[in-house]
Protein backbone atom coordinates (compact mmCIF):
# COMPACT_ATOMS: atom_id res chain seq x y z
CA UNK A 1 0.00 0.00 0.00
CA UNK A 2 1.15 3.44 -0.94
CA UNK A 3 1.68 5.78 2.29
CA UNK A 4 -0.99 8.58 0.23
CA UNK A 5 -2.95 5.47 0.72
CA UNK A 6 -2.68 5.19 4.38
CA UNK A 7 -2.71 8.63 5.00
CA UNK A 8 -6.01 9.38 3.26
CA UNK A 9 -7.43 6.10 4.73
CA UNK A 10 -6.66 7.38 8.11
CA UNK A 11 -8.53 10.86 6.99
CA UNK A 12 -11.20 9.54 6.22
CA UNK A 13 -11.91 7.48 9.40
CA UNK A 14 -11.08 11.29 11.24
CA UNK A 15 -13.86 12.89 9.05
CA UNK A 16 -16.12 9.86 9.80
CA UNK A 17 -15.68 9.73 13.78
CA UNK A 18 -15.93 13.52 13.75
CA UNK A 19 -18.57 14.44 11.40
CA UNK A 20 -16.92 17.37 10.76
CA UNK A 21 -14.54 18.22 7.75
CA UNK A 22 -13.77 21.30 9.96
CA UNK A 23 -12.53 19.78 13.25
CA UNK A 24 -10.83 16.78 11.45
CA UNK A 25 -8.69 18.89 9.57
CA UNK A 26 -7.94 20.56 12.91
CA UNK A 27 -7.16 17.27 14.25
CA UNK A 28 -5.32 16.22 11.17
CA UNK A 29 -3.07 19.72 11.35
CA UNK A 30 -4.25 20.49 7.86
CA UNK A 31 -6.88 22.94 6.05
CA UNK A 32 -10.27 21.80 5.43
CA UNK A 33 -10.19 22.12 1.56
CA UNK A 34 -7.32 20.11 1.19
CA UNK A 35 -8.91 17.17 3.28
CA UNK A 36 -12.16 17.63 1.17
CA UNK A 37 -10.19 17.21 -1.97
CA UNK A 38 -8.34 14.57 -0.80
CA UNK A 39 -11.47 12.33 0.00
CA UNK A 40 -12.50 13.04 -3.15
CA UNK A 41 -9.85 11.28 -4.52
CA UNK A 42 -9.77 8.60 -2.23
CA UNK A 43 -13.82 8.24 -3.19
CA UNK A 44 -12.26 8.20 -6.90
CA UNK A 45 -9.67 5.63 -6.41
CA UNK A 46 -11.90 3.28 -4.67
CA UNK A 47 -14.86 3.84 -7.19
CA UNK A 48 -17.18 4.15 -4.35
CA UNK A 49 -19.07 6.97 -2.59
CA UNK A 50 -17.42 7.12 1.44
CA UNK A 51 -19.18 10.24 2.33
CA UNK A 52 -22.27 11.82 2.27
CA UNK A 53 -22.20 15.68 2.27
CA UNK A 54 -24.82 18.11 2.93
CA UNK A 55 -23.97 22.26 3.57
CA UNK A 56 -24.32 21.69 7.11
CA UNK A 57 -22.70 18.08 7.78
CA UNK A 58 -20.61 15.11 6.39
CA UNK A 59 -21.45 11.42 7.39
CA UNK A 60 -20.20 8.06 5.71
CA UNK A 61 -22.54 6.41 3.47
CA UNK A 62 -23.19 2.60 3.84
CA UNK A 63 -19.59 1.68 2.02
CA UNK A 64 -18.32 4.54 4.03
CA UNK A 65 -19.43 2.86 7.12
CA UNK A 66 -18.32 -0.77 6.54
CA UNK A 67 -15.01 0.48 5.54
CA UNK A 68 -14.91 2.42 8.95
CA UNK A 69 -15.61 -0.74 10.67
CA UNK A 70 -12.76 -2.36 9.02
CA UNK A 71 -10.23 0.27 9.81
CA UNK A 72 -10.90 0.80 13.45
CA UNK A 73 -9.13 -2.49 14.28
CA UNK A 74 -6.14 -2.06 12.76
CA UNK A 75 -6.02 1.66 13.29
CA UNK A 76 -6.44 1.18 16.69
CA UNK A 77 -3.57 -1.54 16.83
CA UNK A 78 -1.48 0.75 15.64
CA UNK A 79 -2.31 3.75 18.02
CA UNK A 80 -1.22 1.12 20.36
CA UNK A 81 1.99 0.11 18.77
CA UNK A 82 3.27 3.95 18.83
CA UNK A 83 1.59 4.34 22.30
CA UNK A 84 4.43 1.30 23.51
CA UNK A 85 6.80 3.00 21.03
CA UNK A 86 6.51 6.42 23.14
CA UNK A 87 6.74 4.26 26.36
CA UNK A 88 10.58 2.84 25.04
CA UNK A 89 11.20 6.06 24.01
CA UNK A 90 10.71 7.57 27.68
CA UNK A 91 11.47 4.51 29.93
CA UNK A 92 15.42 4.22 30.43
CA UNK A 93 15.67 0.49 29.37
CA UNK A 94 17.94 -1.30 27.42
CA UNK A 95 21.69 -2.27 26.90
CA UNK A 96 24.40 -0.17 26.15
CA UNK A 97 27.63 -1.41 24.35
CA UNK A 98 31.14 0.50 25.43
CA UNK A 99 34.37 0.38 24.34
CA UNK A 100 36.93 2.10 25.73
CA UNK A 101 40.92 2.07 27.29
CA UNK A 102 42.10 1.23 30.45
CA UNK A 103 42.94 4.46 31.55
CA UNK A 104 40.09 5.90 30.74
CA UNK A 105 38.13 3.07 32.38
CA UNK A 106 39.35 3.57 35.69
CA UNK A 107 38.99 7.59 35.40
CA UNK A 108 36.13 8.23 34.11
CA UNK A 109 33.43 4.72 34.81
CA UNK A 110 35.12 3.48 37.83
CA UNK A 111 34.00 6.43 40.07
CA UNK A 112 30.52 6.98 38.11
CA UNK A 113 29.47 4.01 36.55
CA UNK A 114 28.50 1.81 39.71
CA UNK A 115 26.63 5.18 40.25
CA UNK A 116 24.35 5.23 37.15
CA UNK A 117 23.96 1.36 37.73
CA UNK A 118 22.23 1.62 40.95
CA UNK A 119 20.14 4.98 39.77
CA UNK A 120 19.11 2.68 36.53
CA UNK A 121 18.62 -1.02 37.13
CA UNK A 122 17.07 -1.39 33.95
CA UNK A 123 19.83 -1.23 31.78
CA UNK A 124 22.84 -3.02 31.03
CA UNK A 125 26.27 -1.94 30.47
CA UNK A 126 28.71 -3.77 29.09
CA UNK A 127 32.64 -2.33 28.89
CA UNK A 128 35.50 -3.63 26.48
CA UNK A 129 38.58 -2.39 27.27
CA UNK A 130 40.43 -2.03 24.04
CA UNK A 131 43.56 0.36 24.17
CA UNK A 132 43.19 0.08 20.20
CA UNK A 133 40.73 2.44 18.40
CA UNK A 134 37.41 0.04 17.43
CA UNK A 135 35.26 1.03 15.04
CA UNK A 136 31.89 1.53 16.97
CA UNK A 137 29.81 0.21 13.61
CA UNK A 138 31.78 -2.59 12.86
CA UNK A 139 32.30 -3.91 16.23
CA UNK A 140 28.69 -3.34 17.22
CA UNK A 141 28.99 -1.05 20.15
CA UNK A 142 26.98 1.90 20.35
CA UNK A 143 29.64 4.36 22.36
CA UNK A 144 33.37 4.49 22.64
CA UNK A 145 35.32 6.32 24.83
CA UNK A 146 38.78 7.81 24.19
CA UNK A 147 40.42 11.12 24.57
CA UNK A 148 38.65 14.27 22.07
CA UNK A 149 41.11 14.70 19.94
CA UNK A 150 41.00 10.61 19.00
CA UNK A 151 37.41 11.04 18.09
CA UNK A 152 36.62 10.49 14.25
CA UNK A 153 34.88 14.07 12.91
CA UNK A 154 31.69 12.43 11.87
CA UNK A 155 31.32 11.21 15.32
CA UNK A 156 28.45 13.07 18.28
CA UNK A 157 31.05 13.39 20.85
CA UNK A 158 30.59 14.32 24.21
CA UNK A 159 32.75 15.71 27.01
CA UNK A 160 33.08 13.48 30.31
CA UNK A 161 35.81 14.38 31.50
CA UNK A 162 38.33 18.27 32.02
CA UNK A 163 40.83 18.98 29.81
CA UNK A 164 44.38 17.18 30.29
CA UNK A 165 47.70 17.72 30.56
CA UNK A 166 51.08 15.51 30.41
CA UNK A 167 54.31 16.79 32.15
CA UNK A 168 57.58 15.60 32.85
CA UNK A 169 58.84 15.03 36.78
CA UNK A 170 61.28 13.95 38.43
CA UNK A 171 62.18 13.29 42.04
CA UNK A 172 64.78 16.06 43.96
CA UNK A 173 67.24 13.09 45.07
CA UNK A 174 67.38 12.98 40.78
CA UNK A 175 67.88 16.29 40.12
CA UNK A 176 70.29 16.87 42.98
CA UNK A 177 72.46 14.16 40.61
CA UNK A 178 71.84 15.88 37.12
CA UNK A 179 71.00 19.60 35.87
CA UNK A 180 67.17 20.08 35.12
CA UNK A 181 65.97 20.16 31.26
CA UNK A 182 65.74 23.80 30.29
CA UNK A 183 64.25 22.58 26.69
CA UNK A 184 63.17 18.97 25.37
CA UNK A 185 66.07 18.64 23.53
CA UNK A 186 67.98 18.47 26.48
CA UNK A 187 66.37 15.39 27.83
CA UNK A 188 68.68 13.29 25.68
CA UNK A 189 71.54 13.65 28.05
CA UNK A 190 68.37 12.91 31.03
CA UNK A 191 67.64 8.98 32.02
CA UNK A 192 64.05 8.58 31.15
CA UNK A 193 61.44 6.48 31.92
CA UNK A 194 59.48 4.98 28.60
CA UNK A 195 56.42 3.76 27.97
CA UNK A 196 55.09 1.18 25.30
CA UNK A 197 52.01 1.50 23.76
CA UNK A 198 49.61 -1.96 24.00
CA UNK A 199 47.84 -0.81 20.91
CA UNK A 200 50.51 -0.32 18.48
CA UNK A 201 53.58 -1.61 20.21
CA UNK A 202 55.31 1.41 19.55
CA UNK A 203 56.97 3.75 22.62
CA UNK A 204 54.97 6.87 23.67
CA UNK A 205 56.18 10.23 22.54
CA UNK A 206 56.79 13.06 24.54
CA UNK A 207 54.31 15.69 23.28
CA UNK A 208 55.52 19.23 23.59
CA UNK A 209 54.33 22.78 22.07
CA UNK A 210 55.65 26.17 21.79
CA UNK A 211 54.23 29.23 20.44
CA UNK A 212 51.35 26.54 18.85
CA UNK A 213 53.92 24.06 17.14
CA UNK A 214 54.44 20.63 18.29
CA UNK A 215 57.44 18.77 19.15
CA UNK A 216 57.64 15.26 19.48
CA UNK A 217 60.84 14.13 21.69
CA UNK A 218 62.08 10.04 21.62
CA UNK A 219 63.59 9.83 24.81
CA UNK A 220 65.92 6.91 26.55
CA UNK A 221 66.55 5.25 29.48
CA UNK A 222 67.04 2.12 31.71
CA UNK A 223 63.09 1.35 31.46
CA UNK A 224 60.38 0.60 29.18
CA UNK A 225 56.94 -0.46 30.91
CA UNK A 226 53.40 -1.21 29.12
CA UNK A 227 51.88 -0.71 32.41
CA UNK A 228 51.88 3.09 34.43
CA UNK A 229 51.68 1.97 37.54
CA UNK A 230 55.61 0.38 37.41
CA UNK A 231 56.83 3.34 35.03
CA UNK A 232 55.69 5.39 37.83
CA UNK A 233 57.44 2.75 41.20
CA UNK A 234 60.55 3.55 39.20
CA UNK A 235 59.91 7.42 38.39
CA UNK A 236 59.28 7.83 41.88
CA UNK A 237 62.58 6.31 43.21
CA UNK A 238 64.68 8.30 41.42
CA UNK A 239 65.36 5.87 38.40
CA UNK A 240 64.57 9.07 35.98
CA UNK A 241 62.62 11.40 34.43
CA UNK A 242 58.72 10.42 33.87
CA UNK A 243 56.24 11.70 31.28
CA UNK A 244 52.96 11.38 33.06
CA UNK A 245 49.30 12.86 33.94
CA UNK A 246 49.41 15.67 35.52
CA UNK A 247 46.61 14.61 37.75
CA UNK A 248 48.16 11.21 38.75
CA UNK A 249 50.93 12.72 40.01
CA UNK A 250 49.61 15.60 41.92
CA UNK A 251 49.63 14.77 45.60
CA UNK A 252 53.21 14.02 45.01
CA UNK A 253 53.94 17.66 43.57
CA UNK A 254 52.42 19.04 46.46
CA UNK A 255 54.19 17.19 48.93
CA UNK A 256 57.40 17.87 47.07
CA UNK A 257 58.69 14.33 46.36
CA UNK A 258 58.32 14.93 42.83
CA UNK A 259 59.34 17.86 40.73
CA UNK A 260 57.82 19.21 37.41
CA UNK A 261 60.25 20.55 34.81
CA UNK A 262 59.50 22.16 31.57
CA UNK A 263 55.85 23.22 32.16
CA UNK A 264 55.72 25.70 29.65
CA UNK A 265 55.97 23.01 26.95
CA UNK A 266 53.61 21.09 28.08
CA UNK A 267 49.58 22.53 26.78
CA UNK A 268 46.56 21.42 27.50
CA UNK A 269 44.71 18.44 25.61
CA UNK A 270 40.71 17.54 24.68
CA UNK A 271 39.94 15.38 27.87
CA UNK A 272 38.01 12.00 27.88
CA UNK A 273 34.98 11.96 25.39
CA UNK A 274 32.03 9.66 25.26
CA UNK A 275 31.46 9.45 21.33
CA UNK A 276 28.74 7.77 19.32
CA UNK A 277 27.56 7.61 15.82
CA UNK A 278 25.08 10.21 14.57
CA UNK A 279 21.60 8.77 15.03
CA UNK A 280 18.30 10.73 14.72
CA UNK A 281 16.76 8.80 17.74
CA UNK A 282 19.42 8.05 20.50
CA UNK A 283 18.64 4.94 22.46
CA UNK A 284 17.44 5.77 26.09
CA UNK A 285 19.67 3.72 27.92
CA UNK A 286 22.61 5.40 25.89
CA UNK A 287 20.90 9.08 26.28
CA UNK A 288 20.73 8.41 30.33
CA UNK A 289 24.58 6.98 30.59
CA UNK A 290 25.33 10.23 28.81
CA UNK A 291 23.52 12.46 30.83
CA UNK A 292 24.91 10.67 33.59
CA UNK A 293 28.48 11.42 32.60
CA UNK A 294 29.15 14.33 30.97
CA UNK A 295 30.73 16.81 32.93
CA UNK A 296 28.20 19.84 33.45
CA UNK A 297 25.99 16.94 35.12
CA UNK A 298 28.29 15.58 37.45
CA UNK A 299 25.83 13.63 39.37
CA UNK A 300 27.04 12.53 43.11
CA UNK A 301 28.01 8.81 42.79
């Protein structure tokens, strides 16, 4: 069936409950001539006279009437359908697929996740960690998160998380032993502390900027780690020089048992974003996780 089809067959039962060609094409949101002519065409189509019209009223004829009768049940199933449609649509229900690293894992879902879990015990969440970059549509997930500037262009990204920074410390006992960096180049004569990526194998890069141009430094030293937590053991006892979040390392630059060097090189970066693909209709259970964690919500866990 043709949706004019539909459409005008759901006109006509309007005109026919109401009576009226007036207050159905009030109902219908359109202009009283233009439902007139269309039930003339429908009458044409169908080779058979649906209405009876007098100056002062409309009412279906006899075909009019049986055809009415056979409408109302399947017009009224599916009033019902979009009536449970509108119920999905409100209700947070549902599953929601995430992929995301294991950095980002623990900073931004381990304090607010168990949270959202407890607020919404109808949905699901499931969490890949994946220090690789997944394609959402290929992989079936509906929402990744990585850091913003990681996030494809064509993707609705979100911010969960304040922007970042990486800088370079080192403890005093290691700096009482060698001269401070002034500039990056200068950490080739430092020990440093590397780190390997999981999802490319390759060693991180220290990321530097001045005056808006970037600077990538490889640095060396007596250890390579895939995991932060023994890159930072050894940055920590004096081993060498780490590159690490400024935010993990903050209670030990303000007790002064680690040292930041060359802070003006170091900018700011886009923080953690929850990305998904662009949808006209997001899923509840997705729109409620995101409400839940973006950052201008910050709902108390």
């Amino acid at each position: 069936m043709e949706r004019r089809e539909l459409n005008d067959l759901l006109a006509f039962a309007t005109v026919a409950r109401e009576r009226s060609f007036t207050r159905a094409a009030g109902t219908l949101g359109m202009s009283a001539s233009a439902l007139s002519h269309a039930m003339r065409g429908l009458e044409q189509r169908l080779g058979v006279r649906l209405l009876a019209r007098t100056t002062r009223s409309v009412a279906p004829t006899d075909a009019g009437e049986r055809l009415l009768q056979s409408l109302a049940p399947a017009l009224a199933h599916i009033e019902e359908g979009l009536n449970a449609l509108d119920h999905w649509r409100q209700s947070t229900t549902g599953s929601v697929r995430i992929t995301t690293f294991a950095y980002a894992a623990q900073m931004v879902l381990e304090p607010r996740l168990p949270g959202f879990l407890r607020a919404h015990p109808d949905v699901t969440v499931e969490v890949s960690i994946d220090n690789g970059l997944t394609d959402l549509v290929a992989e079936g997930f509906d929402a990744g998160i990585r850091f913003g500037e990681h996030v494809d262009k064509d993707m609705i990204a979100v911010r969960v998380g304040p922007d970042l920074r990486t800088i370079v410390v080192g403890t005093p006992e290691y700096f009482s032993r060698h001269r401070p960096p002034q500039t990056p180049a200068e950490l080739e004569r430092h020990a440093c502390i590397g780190y390997r990526l999981k999802s490319t194998g390759g060693l991180l890069p220290w990321e530097f900027e001045q005056d808006g141009r970037p600077l990538n430094v490889r640095t060396r030293g007596p250890l390579i780690a895939d995991e932060m937590p023994l890159a930072l053991a050894a940055i920590r006892a004096g081993v060498g020089l780490g590159y690490v979040m400024e935010h993990e390392v903050a209670e030990d630059l303000a007790a002064g048992t680690l040292v930041q060097v060359l802070d003006a090189w170091c900018p700011r970066f886009p923080g953690y974003h929850l990305y998904h693909p662009s949808r006209r209709q997001t899923p509840p259970a997705l729109r409620a996780l995101i409400d839940w964690l973006k950052v201008d919500a910050q709902p108390s866990d």
